[in-house]
N, C-alpha and C. Protein backbone atom coordinates (compact mmCIF):
# COMPACT_ATOMS: atom_id res chain seq x y z
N UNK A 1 0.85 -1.19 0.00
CA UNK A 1 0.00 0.00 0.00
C UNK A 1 0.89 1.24 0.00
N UNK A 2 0.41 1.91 -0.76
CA UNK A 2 1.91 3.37 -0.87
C UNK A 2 1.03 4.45 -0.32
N UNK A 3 0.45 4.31 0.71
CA UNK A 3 -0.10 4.98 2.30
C UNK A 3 0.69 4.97 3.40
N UNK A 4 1.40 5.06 3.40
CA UNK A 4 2.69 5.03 4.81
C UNK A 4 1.74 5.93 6.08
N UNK A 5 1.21 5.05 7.52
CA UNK A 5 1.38 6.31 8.58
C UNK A 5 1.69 5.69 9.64
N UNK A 6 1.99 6.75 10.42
CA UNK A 6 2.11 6.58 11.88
C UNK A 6 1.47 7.10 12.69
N UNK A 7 1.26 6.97 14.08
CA UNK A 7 0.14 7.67 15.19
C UNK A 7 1.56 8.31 16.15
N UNK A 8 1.07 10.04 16.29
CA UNK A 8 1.33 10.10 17.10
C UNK A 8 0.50 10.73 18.17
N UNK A 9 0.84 9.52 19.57
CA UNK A 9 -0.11 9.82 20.36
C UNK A 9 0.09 10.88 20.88
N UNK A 10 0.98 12.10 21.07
CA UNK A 10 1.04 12.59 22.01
C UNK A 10 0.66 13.89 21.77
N UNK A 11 0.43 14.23 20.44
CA UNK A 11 -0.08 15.11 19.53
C UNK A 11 -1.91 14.84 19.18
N UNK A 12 -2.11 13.33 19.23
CA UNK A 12 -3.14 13.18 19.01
C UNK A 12 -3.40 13.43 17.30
N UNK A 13 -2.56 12.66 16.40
CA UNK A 13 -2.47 13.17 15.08
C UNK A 13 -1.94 11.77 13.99
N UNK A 14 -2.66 11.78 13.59
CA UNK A 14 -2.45 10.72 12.40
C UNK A 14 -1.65 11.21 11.13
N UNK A 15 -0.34 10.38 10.82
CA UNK A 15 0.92 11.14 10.29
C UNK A 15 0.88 10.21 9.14
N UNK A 16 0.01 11.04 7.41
CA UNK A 16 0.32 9.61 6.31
C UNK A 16 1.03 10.24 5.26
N UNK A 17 1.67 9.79 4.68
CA UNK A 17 1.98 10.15 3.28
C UNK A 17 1.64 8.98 1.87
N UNK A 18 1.58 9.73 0.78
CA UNK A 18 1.15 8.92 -0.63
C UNK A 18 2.83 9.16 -1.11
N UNK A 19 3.06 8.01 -1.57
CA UNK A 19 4.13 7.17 -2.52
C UNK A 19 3.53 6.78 -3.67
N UNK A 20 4.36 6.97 -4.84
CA UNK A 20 4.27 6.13 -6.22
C UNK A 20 2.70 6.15 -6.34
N UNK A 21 2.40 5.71 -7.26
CA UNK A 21 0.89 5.33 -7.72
C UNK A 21 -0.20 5.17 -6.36
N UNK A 22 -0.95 5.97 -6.15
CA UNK A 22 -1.96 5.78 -5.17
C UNK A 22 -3.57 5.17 -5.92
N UNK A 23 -4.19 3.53 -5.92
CA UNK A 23 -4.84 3.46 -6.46
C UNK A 23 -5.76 3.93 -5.28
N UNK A 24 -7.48 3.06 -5.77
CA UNK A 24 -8.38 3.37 -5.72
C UNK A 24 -8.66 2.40 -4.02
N UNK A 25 -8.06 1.28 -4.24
CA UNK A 25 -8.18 0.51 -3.28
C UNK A 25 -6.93 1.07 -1.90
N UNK A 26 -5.79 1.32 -2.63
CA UNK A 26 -5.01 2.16 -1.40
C UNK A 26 -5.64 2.86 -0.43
N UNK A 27 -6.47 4.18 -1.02
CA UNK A 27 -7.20 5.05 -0.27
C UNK A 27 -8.13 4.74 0.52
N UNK A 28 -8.69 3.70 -0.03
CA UNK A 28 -10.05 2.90 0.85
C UNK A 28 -9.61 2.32 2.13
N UNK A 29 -8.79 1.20 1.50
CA UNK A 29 -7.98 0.52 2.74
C UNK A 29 -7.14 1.60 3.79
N UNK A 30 -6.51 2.77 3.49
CA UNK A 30 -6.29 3.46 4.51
C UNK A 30 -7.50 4.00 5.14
N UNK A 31 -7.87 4.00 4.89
CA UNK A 31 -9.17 4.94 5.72
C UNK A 31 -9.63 3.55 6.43
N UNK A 32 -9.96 2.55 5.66
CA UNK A 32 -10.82 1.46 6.55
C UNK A 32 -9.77 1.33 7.85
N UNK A 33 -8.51 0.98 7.37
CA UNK A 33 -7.66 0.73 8.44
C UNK A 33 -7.14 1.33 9.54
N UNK A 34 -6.86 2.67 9.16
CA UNK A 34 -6.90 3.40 9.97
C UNK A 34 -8.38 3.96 11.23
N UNK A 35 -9.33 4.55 10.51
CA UNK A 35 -10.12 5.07 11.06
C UNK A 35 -11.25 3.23 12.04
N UNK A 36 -10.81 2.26 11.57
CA UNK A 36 -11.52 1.58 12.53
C UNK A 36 -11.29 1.09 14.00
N UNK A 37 -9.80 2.25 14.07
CA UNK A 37 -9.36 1.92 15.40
C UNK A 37 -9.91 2.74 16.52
N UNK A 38 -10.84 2.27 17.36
CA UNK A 38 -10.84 3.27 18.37
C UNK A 38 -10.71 4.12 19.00
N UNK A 39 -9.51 3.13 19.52
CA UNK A 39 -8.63 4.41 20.27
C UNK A 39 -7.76 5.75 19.21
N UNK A 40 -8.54 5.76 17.78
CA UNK A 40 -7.98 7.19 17.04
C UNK A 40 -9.36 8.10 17.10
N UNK A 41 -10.18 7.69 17.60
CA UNK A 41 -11.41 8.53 17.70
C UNK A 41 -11.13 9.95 18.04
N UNK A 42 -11.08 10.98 17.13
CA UNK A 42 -11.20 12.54 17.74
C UNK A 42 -9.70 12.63 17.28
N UNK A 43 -9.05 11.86 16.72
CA UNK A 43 -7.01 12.46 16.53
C UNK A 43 -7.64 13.02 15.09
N UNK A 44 -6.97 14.52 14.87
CA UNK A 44 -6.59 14.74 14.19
C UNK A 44 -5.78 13.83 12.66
N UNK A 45 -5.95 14.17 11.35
CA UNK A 45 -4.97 13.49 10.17
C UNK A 45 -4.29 14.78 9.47
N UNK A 46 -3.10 14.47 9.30
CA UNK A 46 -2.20 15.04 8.11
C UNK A 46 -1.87 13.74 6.73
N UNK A 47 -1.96 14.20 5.66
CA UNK A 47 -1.58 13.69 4.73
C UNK A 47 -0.63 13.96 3.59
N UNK A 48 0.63 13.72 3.23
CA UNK A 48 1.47 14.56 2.39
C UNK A 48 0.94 13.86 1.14
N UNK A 49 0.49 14.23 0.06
CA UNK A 49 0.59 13.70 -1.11
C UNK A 49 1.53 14.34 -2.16
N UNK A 50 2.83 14.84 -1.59
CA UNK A 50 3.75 15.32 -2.44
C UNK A 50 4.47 14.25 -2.98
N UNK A 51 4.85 13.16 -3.08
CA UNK A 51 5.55 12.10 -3.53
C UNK A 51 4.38 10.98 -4.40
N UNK A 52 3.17 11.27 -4.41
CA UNK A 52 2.46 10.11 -5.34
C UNK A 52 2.35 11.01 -6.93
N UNK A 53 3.05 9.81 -7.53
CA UNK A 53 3.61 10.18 -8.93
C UNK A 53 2.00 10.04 -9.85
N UNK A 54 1.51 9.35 -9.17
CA UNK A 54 -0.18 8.78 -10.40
C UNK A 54 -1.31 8.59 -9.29
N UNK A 55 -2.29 9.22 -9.19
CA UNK A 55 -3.52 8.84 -8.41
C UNK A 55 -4.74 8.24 -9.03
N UNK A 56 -4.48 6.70 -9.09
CA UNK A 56 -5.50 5.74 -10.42
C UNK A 56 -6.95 6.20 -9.15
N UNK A 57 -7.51 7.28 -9.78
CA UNK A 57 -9.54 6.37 -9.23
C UNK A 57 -10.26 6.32 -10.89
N UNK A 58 -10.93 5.56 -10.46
CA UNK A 58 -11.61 5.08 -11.62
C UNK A 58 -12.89 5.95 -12.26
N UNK A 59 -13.25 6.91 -11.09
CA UNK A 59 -13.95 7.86 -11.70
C UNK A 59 -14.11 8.85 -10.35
N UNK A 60 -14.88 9.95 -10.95
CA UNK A 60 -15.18 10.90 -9.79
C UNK A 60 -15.75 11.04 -8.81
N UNK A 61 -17.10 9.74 -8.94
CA UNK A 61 -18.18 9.30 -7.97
C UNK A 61 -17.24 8.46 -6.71
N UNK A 62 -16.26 7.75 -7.10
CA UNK A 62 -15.27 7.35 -6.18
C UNK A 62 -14.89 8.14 -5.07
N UNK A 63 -14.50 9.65 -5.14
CA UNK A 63 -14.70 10.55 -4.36
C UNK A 63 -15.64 10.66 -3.62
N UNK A 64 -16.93 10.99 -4.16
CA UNK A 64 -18.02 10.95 -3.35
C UNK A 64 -18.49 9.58 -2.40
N UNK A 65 -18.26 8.56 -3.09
CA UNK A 65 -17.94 7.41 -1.98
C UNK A 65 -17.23 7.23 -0.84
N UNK A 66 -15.81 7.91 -1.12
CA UNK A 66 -14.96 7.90 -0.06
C UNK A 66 -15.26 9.08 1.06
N UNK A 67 -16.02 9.98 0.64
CA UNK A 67 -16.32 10.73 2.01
C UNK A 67 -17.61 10.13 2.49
N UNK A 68 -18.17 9.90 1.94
CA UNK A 68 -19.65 8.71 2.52
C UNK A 68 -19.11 8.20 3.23
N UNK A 69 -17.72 6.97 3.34
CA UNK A 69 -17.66 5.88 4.27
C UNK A 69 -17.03 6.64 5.05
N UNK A 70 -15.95 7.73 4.73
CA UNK A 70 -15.30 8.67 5.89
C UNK A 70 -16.25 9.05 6.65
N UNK A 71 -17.25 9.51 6.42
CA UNK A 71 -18.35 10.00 7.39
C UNK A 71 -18.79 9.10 7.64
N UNK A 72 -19.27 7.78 7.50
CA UNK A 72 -19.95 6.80 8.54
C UNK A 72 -18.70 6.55 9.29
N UNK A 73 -17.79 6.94 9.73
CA UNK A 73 -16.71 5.95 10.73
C UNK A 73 -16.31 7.15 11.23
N UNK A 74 -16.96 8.33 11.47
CA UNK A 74 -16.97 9.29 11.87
C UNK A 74 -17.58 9.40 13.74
N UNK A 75 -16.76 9.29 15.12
CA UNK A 75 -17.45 9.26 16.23
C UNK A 75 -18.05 10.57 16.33
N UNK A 76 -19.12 10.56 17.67
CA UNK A 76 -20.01 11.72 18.26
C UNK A 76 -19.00 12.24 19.05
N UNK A 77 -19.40 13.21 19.18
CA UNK A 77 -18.13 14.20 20.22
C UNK A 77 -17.34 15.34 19.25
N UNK A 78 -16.25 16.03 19.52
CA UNK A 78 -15.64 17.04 19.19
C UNK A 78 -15.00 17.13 17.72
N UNK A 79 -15.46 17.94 16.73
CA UNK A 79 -15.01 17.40 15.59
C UNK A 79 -13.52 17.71 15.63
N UNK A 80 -13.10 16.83 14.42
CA UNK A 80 -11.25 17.06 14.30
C UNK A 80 -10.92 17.33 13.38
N UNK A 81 -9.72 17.03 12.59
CA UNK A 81 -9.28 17.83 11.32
C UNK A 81 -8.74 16.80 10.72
N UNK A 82 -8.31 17.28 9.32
CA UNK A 82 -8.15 16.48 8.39
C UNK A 82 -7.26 17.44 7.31
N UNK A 83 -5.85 17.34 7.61
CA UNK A 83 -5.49 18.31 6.26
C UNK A 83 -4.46 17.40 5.16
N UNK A 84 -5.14 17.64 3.90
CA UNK A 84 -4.41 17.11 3.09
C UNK A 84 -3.43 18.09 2.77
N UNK A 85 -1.49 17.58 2.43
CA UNK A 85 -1.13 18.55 1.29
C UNK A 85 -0.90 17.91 0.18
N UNK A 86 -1.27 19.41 -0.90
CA UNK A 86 -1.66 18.64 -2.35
C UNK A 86 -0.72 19.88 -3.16
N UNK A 87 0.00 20.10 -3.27
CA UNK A 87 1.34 20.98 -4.12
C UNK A 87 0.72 20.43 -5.53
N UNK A 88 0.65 19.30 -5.84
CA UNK A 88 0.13 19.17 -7.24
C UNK A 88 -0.95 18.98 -7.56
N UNK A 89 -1.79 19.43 -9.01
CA UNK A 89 -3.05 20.19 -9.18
C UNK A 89 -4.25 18.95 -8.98
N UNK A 90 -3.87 18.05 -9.83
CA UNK A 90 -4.93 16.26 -9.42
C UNK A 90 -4.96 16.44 -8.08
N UNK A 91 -3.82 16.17 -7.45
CA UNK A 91 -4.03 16.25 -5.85
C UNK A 91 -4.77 16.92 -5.49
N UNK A 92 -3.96 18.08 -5.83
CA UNK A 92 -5.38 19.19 -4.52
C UNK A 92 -6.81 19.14 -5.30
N UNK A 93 -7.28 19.33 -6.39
CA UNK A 93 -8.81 18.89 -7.19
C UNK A 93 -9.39 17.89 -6.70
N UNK A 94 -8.75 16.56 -6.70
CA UNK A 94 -9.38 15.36 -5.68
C UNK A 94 -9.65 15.87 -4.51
N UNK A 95 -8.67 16.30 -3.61
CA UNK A 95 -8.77 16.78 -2.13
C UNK A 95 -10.09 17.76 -2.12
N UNK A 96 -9.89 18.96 -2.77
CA UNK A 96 -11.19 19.39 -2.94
C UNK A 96 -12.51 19.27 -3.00
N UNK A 97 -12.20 18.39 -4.14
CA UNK A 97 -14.02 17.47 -4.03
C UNK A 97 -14.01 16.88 -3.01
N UNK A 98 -13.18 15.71 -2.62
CA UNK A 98 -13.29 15.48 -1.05
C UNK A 98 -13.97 16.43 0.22
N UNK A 99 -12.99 17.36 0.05
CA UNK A 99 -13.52 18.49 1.07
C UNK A 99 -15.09 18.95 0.87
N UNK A 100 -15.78 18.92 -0.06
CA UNK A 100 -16.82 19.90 -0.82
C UNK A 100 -17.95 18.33 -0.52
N UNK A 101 -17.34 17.09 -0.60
CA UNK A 101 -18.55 15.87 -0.19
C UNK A 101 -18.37 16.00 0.87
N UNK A 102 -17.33 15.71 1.99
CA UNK A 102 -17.36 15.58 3.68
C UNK A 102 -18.38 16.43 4.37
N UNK A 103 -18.21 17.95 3.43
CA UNK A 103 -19.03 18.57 4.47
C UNK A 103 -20.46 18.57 4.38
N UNK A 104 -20.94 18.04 2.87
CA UNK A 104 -22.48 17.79 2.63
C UNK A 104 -23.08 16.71 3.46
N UNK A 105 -21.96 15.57 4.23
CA UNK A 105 -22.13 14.06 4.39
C UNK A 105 -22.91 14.56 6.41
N UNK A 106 -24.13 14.73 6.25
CA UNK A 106 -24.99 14.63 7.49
C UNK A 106 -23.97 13.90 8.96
N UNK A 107 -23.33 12.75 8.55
CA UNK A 107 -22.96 12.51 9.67
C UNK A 107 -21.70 12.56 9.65
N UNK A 108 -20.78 13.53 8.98
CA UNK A 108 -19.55 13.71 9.06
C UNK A 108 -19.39 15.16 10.36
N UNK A 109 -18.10 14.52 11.31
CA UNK A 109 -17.89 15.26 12.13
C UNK A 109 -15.91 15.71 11.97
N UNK A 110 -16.03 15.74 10.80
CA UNK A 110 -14.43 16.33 10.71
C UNK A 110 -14.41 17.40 9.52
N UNK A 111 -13.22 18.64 10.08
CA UNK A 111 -13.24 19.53 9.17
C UNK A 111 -11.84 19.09 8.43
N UNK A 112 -12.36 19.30 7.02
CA UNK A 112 -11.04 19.13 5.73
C UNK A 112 -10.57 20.43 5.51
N UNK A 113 -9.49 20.39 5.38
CA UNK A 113 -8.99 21.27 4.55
C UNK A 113 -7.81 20.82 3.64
N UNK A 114 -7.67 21.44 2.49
CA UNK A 114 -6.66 21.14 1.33
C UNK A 114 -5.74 22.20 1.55
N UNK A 115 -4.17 21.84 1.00
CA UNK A 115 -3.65 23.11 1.17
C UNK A 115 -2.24 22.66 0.10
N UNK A 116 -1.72 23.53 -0.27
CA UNK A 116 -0.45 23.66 -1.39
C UNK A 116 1.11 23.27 -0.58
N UNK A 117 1.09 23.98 0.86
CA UNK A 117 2.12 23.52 0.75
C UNK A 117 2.12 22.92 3.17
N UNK A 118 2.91 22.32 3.18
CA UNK A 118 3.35 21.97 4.49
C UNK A 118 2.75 23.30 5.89
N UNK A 119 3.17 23.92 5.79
CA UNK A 119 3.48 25.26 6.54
C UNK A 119 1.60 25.41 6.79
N UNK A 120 1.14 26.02 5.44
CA UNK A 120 -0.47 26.04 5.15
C UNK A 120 -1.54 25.16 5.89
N UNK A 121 -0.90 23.72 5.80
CA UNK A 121 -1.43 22.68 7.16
C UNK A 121 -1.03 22.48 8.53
N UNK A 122 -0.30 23.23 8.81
CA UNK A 122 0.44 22.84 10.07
C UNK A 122 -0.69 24.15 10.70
N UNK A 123 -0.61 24.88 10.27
CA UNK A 123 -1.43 26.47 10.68
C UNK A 123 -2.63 25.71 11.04
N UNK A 124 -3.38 25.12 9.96
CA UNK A 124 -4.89 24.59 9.64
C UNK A 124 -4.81 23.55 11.26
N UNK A 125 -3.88 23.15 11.43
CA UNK A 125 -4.09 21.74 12.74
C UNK A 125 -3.23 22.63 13.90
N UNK A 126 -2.83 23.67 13.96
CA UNK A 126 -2.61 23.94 15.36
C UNK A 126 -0.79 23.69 15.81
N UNK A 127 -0.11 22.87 14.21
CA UNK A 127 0.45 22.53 14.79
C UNK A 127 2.18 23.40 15.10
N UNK A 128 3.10 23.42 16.20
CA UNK A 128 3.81 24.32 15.88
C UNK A 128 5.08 23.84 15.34
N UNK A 129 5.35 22.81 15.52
CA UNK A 129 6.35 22.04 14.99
C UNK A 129 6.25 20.97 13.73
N UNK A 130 6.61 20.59 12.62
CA UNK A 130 6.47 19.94 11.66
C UNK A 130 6.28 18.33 12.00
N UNK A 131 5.59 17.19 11.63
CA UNK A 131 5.36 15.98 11.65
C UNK A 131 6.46 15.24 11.08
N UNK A 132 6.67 14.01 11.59
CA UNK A 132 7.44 13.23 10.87
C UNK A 132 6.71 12.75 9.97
N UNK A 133 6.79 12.31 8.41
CA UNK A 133 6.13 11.67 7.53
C UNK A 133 6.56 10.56 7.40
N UNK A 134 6.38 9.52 7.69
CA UNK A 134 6.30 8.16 7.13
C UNK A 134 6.71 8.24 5.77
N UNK A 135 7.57 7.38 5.55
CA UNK A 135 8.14 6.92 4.04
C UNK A 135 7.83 5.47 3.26
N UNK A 136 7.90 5.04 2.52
CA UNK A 136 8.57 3.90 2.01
C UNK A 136 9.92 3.40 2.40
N UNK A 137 10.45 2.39 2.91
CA UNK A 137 12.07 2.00 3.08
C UNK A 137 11.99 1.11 2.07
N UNK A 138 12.98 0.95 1.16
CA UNK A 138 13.70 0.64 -0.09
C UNK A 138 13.89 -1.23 0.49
């Protein structure tokens, strides 16, 4: 899966980055995998998508799917954040529509935001120091 993350707890922040080709099933499976853990209920996500060279979805309604299931695995209580960075234009356009379904989705309790570069998301989540990003190891 070229979804790399890590948790950090102490931040309360989910740390992913996109590698190489991000298909359709990558994105799903991170979200299923990630967000069905409990104990991440209410953490904050960062996502770098500066390193995915091709983002295969098979169409645009795919988007709108993926904030549907993002919002059903969505807990009650305090909403949290969600910032993608998207430096390149597919990227941030996907992220967008993303952002533009999450917030139509009735039972979504997280705010998105898209942003161009690192700095732009760190502001958006509060945060004052930069994340480690998860890589690929060779």
């Amino acid at each position: 899966m070229p979804i790399y993350y890590t948790i950090d707890h102490e931040r309360r922040l989910v740390v992913a980055a996109a590698d190489g080709v991000v298909s359709d099933e990558d994105v799903f499976g991170h979200q299923r995998e990630v967000w069905s853990r409990t104990e991440l209920a209410w953490y904050d996500e960062i996502i770098d998508m500066t390193h995915a060279t091709e983002i295969a979805v098979p169409h645009g309604g795919r988007v709108r799917d993926l904030a549907k299931l993002s919002a059903s695995m969505d807990v009650s209580g305090p909403k949290s954040r969600f910032a993608i960075v998207a430096p390149g234009d597919l990227a941030f356009g996907l992220g967008r529509m993303f952002q533009a379904f999450r917030e139509i989705e009735p039972e979504s309790r997280k705010q998105v935001g898209v942003f161009r570069t690192l700095e732009e998301a760190m502001q958006f989540l509060g945060l004052k120091k930069p994340p480690v990003f998860p890589r690929r190891t060779p």
